[in-house]
PDB file of N, CA and C in Angstrom:
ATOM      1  N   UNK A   1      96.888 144.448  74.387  1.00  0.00           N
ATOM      2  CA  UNK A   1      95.525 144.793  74.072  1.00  0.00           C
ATOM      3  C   UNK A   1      94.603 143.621  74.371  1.00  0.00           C
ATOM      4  N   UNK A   2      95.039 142.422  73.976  1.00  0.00           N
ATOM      5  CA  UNK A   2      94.343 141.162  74.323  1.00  0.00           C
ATOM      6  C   UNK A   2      94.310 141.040  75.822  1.00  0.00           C
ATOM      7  N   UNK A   3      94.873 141.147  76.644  1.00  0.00           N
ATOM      8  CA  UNK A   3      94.369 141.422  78.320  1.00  0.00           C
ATOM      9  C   UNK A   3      93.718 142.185  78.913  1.00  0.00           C
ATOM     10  N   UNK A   4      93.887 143.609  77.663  1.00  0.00           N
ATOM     11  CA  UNK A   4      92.986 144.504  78.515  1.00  0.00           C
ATOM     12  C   UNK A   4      91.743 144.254  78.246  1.00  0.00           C
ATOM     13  N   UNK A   5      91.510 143.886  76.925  1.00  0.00           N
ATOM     14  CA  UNK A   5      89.731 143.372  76.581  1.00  0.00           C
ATOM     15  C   UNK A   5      89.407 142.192  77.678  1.00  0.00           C
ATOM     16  N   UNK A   6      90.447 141.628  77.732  1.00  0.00           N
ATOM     17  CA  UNK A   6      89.380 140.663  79.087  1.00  0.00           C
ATOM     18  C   UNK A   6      89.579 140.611  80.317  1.00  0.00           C
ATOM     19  N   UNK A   7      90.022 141.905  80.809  1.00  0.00           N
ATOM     20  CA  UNK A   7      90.052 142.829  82.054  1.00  0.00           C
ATOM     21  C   UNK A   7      91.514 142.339  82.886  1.00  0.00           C
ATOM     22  N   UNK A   8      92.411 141.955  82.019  1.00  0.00           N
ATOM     23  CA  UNK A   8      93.306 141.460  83.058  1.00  0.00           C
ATOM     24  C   UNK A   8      94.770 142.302  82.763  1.00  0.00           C
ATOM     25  N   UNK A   9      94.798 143.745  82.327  1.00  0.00           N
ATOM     26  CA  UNK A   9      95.908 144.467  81.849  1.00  0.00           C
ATOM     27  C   UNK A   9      96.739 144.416  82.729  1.00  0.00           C
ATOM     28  N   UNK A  10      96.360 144.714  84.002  1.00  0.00           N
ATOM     29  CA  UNK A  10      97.234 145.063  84.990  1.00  0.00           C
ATOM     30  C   UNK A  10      98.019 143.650  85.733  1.00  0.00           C
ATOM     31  N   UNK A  11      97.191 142.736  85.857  1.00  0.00           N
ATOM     32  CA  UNK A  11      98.312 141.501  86.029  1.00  0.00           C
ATOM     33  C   UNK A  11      99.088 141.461  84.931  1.00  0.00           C
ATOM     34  N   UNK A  12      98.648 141.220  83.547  1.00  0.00           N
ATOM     35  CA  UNK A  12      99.522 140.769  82.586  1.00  0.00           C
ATOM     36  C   UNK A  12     100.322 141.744  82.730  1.00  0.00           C
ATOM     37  N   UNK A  13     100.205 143.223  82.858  1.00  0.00           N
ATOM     38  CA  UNK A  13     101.459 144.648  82.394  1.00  0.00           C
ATOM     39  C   UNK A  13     102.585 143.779  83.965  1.00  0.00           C
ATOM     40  N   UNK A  14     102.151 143.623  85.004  1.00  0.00           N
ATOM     41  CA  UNK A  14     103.160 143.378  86.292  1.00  0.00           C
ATOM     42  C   UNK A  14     103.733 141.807  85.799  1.00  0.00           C
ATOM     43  N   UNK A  15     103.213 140.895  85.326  1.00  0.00           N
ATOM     44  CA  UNK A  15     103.897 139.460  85.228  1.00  0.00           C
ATOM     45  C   UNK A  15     105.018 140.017  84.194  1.00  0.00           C
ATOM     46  N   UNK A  16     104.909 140.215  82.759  1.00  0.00           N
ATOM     47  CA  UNK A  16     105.508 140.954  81.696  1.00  0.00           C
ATOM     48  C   UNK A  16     106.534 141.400  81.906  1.00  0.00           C
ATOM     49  N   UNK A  17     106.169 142.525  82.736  1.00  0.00           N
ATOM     50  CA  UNK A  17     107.170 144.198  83.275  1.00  0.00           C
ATOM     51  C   UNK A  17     108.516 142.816  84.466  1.00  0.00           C
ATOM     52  N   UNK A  18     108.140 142.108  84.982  1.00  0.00           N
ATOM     53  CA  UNK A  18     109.029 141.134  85.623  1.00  0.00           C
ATOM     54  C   UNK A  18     109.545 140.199  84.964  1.00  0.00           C
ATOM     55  N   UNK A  19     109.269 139.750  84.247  1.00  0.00           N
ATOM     56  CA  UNK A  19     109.136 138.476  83.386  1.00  0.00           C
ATOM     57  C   UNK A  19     110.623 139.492  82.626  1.00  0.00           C
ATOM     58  N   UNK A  20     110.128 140.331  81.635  1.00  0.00           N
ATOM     59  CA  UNK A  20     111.373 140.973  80.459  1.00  0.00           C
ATOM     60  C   UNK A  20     112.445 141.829  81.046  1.00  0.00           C
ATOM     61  N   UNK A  21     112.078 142.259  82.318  1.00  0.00           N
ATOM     62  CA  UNK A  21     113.821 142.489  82.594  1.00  0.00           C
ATOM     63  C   UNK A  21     114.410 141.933  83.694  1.00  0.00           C
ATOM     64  N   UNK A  22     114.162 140.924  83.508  1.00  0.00           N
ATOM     65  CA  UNK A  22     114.958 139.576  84.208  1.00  0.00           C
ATOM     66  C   UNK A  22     115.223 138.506  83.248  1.00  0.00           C
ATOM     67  N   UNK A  23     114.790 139.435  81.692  1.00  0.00           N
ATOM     68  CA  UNK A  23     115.604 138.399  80.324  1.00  0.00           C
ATOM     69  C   UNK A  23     114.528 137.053  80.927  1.00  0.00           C
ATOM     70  N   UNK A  24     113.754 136.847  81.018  1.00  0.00           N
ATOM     71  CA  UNK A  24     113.026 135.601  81.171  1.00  0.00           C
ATOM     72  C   UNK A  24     111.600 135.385  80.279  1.00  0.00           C
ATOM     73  N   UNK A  25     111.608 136.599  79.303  1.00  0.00           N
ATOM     74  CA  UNK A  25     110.438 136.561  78.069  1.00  0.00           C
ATOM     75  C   UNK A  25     111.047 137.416  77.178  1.00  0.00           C
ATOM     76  N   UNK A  26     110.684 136.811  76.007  1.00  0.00           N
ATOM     77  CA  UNK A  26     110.873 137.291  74.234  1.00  0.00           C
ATOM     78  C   UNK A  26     109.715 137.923  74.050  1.00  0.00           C
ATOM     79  N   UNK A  27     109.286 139.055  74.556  1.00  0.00           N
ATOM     80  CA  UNK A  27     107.979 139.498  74.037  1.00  0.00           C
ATOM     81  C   UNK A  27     108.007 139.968  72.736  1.00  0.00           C
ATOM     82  N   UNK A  28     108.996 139.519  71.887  1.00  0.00           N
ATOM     83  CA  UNK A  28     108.667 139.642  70.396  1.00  0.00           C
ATOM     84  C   UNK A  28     108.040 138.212  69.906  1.00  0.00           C
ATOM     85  N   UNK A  29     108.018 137.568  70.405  1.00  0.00           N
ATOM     86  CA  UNK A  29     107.555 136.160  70.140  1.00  0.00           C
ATOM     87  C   UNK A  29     105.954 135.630  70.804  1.00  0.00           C
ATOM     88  N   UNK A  30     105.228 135.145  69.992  1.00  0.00           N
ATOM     89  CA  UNK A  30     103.603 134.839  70.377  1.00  0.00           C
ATOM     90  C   UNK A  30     103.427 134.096  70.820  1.00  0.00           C
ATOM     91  N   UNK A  31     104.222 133.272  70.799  1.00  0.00           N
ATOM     92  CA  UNK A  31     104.168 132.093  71.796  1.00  0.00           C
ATOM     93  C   UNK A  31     104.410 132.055  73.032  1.00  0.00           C
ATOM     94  N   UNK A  32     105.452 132.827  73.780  1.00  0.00           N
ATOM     95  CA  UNK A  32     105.992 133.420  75.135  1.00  0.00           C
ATOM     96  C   UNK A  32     104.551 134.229  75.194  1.00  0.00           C
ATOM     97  N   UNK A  33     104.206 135.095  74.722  1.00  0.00           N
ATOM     98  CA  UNK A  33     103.196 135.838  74.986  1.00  0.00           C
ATOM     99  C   UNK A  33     102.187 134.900  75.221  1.00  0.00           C
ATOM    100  N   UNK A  34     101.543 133.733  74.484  1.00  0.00           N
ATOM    101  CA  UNK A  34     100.584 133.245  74.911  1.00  0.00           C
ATOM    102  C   UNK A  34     100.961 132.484  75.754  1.00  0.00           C
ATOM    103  N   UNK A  35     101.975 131.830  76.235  1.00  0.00           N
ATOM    104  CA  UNK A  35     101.849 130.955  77.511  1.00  0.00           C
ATOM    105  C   UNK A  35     102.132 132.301  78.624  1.00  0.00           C
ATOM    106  N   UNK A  36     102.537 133.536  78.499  1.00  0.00           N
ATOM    107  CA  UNK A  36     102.270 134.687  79.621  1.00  0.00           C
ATOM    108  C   UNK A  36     100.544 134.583  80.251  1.00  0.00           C
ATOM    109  N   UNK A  37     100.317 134.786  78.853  1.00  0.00           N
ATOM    110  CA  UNK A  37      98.343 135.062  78.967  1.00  0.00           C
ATOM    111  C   UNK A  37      97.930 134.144  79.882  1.00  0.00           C
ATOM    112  N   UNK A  38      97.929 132.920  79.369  1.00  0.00           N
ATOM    113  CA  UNK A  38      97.760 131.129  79.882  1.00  0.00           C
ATOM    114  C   UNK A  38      98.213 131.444  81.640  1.00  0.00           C
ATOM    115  N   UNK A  39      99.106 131.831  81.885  1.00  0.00           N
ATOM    116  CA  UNK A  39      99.777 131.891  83.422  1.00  0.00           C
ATOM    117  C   UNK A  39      98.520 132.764  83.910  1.00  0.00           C
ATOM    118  N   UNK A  40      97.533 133.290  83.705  1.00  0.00           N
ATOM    119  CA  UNK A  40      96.851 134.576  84.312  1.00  0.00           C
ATOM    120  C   UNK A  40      96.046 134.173  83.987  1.00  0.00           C
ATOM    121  N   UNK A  41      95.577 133.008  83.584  1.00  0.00           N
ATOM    122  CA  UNK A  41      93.996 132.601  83.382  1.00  0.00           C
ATOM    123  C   UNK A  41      93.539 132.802  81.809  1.00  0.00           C
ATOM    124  N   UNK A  42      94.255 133.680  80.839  1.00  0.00           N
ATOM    125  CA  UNK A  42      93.347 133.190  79.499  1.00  0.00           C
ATOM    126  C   UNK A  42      93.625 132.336  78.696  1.00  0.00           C
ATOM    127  N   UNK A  43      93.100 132.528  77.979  1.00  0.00           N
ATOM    128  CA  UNK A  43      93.111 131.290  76.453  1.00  0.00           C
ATOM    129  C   UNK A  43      94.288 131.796  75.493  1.00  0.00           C
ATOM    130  N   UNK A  44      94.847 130.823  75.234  1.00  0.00           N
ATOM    131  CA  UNK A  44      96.272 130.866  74.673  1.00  0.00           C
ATOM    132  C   UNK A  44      96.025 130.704  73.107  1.00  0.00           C
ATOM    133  N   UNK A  45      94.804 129.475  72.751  1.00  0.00           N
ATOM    134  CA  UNK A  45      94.196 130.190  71.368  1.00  0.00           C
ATOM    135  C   UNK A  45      93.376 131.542  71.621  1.00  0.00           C
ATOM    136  N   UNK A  46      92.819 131.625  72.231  1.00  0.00           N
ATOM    137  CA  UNK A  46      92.004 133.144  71.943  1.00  0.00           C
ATOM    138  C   UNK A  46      92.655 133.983  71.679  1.00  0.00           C
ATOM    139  N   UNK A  47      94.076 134.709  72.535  1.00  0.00           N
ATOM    140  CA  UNK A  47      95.267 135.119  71.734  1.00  0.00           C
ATOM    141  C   UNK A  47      95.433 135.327  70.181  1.00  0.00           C
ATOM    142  N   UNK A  48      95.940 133.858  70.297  1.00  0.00           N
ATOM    143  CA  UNK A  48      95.999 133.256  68.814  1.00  0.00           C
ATOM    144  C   UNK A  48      95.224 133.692  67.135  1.00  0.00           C
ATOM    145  N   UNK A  49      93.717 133.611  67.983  1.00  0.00           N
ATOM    146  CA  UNK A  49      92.900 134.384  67.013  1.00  0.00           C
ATOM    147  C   UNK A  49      92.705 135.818  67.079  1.00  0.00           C
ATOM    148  N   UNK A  50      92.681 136.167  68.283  1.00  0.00           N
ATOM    149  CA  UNK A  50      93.257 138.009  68.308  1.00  0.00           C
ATOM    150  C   UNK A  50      94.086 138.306  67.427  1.00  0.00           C
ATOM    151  N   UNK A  51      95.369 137.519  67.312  1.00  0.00           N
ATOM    152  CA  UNK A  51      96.636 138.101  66.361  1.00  0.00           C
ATOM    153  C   UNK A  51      96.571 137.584  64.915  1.00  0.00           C
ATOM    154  N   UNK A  52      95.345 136.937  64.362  1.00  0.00           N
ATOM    155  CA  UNK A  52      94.975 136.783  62.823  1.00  0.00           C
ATOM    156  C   UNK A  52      93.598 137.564  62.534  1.00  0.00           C
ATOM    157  N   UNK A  53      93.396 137.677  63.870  1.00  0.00           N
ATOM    158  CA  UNK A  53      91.426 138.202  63.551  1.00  0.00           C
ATOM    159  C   UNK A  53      91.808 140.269  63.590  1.00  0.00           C
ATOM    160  N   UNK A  54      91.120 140.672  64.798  1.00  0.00           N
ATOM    161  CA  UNK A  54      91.178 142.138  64.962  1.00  0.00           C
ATOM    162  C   UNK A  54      92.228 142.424  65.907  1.00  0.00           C
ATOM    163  N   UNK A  55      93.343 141.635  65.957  1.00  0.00           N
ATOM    164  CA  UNK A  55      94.325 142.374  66.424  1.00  0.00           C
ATOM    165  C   UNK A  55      95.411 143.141  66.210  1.00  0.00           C
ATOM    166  N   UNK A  56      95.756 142.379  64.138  1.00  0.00           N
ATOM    167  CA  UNK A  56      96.285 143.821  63.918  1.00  0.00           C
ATOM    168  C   UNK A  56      95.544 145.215  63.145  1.00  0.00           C
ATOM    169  N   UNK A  57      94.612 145.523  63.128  1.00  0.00           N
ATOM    170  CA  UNK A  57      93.319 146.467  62.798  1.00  0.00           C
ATOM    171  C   UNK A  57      93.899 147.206  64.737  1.00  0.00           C
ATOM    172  N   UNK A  58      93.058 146.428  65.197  1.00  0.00           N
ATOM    173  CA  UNK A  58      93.622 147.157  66.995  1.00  0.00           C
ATOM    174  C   UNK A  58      95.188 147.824  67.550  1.00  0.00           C
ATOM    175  N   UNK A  59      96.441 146.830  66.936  1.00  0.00           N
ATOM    176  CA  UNK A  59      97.333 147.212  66.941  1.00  0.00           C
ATOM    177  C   UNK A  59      97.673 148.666  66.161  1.00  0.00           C
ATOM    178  N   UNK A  60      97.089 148.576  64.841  1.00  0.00           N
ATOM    179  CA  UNK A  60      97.426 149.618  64.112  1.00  0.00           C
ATOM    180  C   UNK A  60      96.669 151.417  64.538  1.00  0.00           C
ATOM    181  N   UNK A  61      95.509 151.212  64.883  1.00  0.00           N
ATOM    182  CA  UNK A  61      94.530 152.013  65.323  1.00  0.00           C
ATOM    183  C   UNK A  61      95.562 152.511  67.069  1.00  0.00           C
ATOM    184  N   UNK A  62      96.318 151.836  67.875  1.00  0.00           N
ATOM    185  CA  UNK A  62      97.053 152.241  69.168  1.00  0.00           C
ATOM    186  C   UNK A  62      98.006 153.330  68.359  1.00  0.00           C
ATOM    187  N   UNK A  63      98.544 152.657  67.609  1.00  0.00           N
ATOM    188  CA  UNK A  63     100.200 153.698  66.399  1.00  0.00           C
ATOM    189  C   UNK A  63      99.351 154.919  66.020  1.00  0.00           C
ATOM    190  N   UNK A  64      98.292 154.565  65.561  1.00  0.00           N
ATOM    191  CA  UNK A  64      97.864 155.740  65.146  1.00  0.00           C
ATOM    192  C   UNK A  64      97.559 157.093  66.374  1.00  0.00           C
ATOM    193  N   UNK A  65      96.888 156.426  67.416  1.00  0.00           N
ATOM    194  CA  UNK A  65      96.355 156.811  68.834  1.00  0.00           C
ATOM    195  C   UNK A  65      97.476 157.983  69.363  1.00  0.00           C
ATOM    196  N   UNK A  66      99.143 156.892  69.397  1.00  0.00           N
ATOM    197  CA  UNK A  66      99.935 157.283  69.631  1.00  0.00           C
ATOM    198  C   UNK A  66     100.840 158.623  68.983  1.00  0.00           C
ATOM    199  N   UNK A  67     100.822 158.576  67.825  1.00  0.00           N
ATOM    200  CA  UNK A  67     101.479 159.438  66.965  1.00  0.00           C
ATOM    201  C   UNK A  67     100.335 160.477  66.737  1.00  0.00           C
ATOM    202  N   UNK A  68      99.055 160.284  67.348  1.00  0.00           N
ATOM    203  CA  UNK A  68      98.378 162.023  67.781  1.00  0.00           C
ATOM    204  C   UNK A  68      98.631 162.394  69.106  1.00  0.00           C
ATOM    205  N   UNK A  69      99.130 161.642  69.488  1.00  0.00           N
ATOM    206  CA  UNK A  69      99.666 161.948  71.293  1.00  0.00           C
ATOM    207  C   UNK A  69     100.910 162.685  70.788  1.00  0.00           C
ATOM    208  N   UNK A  70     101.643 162.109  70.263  1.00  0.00           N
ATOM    209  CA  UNK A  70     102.736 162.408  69.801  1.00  0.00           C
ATOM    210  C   UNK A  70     104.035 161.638  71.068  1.00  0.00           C
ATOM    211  N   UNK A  71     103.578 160.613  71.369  1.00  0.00           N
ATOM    212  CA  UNK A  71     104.226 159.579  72.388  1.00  0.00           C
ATOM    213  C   UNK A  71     105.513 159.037  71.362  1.00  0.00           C
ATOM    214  N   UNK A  72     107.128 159.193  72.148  1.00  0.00           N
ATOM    215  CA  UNK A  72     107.650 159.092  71.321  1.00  0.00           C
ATOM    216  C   UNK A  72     108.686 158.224  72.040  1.00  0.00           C
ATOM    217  N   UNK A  73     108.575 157.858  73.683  1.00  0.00           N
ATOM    218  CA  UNK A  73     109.011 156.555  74.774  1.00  0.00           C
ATOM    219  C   UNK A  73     108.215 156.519  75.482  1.00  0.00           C
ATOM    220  N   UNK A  74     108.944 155.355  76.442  1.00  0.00           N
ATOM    221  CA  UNK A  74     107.826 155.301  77.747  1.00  0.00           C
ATOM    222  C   UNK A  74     108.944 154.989  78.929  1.00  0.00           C
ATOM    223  N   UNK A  75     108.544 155.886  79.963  1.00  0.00           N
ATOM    224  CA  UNK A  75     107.151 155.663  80.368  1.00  0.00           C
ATOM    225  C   UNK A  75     106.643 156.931  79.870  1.00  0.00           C
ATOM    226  N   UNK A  76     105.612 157.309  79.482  1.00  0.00           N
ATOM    227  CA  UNK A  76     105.168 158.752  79.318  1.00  0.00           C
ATOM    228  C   UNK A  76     103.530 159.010  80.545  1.00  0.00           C
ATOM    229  N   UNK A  77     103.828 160.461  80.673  1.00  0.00           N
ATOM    230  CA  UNK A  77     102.284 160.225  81.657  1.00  0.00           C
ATOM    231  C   UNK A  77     102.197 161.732  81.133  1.00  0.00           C
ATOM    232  N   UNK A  78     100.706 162.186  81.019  1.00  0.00           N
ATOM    233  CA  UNK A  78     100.387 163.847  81.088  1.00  0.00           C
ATOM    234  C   UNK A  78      99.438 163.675  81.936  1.00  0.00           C
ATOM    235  N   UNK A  79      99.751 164.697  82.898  1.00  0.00           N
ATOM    236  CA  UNK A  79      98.900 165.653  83.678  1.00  0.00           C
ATOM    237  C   UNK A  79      98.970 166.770  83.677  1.00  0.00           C
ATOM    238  N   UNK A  80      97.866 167.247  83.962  1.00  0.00           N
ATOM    239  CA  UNK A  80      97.240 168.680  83.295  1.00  0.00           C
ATOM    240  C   UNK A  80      98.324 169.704  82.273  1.00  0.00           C
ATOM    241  N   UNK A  81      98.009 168.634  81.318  1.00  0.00           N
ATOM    242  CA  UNK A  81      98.530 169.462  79.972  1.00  0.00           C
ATOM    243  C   UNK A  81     100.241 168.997  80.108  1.00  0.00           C
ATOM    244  N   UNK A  82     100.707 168.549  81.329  1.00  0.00           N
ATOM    245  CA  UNK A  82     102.819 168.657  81.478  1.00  0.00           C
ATOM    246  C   UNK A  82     102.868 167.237  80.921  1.00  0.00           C
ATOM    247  N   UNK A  83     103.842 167.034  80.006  1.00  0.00           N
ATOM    248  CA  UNK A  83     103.912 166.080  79.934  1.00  0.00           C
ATOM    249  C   UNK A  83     105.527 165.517  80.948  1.00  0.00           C
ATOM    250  N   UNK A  84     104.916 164.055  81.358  1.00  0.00           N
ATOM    251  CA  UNK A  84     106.584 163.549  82.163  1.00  0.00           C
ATOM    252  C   UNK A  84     107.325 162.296  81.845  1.00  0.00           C
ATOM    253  N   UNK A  85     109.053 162.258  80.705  1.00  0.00           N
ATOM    254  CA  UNK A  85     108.790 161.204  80.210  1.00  0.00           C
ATOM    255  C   UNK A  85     110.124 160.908  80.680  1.00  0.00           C
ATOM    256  N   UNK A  86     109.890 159.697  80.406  1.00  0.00           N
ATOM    257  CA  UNK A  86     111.328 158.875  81.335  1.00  0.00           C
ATOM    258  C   UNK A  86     111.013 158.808  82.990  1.00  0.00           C
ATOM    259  N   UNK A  87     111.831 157.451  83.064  1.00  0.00           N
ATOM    260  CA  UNK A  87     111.638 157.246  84.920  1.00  0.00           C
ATOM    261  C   UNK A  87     112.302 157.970  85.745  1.00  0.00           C
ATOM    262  N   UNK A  88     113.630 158.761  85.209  1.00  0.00           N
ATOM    263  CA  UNK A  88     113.857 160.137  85.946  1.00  0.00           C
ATOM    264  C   UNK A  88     112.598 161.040  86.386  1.00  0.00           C
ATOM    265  N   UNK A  89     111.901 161.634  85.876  1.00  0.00           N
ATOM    266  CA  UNK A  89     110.773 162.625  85.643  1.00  0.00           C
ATOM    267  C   UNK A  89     109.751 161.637  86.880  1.00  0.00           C
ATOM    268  N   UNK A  90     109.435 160.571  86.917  1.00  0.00           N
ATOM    269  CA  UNK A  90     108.362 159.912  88.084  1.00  0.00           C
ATOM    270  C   UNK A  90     108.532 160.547  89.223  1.00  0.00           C
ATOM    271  N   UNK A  91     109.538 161.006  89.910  1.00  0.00           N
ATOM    272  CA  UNK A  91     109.498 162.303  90.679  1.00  0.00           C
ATOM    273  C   UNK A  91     108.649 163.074  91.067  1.00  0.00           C
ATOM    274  N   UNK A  92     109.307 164.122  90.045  1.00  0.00           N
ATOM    275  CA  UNK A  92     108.319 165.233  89.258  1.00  0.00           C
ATOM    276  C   UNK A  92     106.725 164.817  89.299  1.00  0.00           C
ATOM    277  N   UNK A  93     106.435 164.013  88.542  1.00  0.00           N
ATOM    278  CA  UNK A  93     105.034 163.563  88.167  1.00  0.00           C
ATOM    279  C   UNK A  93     104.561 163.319  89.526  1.00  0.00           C
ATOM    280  N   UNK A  94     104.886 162.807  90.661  1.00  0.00           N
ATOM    281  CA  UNK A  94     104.394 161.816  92.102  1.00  0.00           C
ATOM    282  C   UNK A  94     104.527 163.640  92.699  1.00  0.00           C
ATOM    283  N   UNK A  95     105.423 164.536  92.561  1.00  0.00           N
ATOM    284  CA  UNK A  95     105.424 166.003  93.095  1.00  0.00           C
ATOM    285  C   UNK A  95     104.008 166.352  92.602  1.00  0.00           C
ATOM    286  N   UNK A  96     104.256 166.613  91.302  1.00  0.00           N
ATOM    287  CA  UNK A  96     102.883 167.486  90.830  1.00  0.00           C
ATOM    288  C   UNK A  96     101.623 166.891  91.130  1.00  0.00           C
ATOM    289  N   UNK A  97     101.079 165.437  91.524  1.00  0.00           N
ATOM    290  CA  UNK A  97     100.423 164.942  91.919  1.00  0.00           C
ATOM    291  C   UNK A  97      99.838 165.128  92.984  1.00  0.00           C
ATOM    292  N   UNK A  98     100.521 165.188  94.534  1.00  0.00           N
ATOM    293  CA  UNK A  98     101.114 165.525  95.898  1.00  0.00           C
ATOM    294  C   UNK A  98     100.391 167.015  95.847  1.00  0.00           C
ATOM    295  N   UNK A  99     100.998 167.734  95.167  1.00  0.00           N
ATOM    296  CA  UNK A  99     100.340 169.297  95.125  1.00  0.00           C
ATOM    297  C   UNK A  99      99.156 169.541  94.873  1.00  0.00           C
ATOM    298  N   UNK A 100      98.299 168.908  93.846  1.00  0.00           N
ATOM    299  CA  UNK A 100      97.126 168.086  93.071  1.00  0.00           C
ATOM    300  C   UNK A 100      96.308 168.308  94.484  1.00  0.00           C
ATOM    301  N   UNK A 101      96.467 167.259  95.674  1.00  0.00           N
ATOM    302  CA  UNK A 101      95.997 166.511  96.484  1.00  0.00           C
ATOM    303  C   UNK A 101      95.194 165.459  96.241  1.00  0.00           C
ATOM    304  N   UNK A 102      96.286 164.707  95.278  1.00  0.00           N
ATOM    305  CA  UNK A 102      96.223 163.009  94.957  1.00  0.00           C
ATOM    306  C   UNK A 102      97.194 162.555  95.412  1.00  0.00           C
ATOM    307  N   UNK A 103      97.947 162.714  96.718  1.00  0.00           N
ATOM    308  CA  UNK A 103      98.669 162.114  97.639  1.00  0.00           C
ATOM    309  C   UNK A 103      98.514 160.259  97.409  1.00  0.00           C
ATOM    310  N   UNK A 104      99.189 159.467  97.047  1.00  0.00           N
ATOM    311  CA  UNK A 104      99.114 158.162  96.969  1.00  0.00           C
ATOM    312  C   UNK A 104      98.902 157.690  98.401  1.00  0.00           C
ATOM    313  N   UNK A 105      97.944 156.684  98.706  1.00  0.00           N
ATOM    314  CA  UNK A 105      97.285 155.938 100.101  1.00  0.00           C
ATOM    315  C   UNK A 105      98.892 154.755 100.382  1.00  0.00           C
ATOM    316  N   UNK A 106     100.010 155.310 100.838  1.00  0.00           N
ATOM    317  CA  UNK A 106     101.077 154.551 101.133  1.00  0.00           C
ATOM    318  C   UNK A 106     100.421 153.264 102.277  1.00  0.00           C
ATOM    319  N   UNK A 107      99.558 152.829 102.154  1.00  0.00           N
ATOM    320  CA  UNK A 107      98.242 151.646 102.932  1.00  0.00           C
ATOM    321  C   UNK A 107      98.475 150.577 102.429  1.00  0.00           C
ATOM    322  N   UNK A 108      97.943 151.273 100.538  1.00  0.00           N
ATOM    323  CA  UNK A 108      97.787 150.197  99.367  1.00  0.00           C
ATOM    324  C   UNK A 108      98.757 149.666  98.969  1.00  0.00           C
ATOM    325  N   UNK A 109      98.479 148.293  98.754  1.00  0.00           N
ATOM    326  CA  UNK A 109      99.309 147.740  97.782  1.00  0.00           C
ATOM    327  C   UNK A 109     100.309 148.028  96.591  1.00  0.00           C
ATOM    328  N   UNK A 110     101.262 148.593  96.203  1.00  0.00           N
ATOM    329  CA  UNK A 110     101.340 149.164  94.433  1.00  0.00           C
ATOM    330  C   UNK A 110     101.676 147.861  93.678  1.00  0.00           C
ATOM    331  N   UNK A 111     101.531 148.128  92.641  1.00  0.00           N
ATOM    332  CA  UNK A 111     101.863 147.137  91.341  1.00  0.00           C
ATOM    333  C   UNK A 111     103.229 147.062  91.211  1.00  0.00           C
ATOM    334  N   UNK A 112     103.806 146.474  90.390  1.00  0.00           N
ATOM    335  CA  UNK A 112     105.208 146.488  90.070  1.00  0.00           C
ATOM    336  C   UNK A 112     105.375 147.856  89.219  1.00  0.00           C
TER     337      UNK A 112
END
């Protein structure tokens, strides 16, 4: 949540998403997390005060977010109304997309 407020979700979600399954971050730990942040340009106290100030108010308000979704793993994605969960199902989801005619620009770059 602290990356996405200062626009940097998507590096931090790709450093992270590489970083933890290559066993090379404790993302249960705040400190790994803030020297993650620090690698991508933010403030490693600002963090810091996120996770005593409004970050768990923010954290708690996502659980809540979630359990009206009724999100219960991930990856989860809904489109139009289907829901598709697990990385088996990304398939499926990139099919129903394709049909959509939201064909992905195989040009671009993708993320991790």
């Amino acid at each position: 949540m602290f990356a996405e407020k200062h626009g940097k979700l998507r590096e931090y979600g790709n450093l992270v998403f590489e970083q933890f399954f290559k066993r090379e971050l404790a993302a249960d730990e705040a400190d790994a997390i803030a020297l993650a942040l620090a690698s991508i340009g933010l403030s490693e106290q600002d963090y810091r005060d996120f996770l005593t100030g409004e970050g768990p108010a923010d954290y708690e308000s996502a659980q809540d977010d979630a359990v009206t979704d009724q999100v219960f793993g991930v990856p989860m994605f809904y489109f139009e109304n289907e829901m598709f969960w697990g990385y088996d199902r990304m398939g499926l989801l990139e099919l129903r997309l394709t049909e959509a005619g939201l064909k992905r620009d195989s040009s671009v770059k993708q993320a991790v």
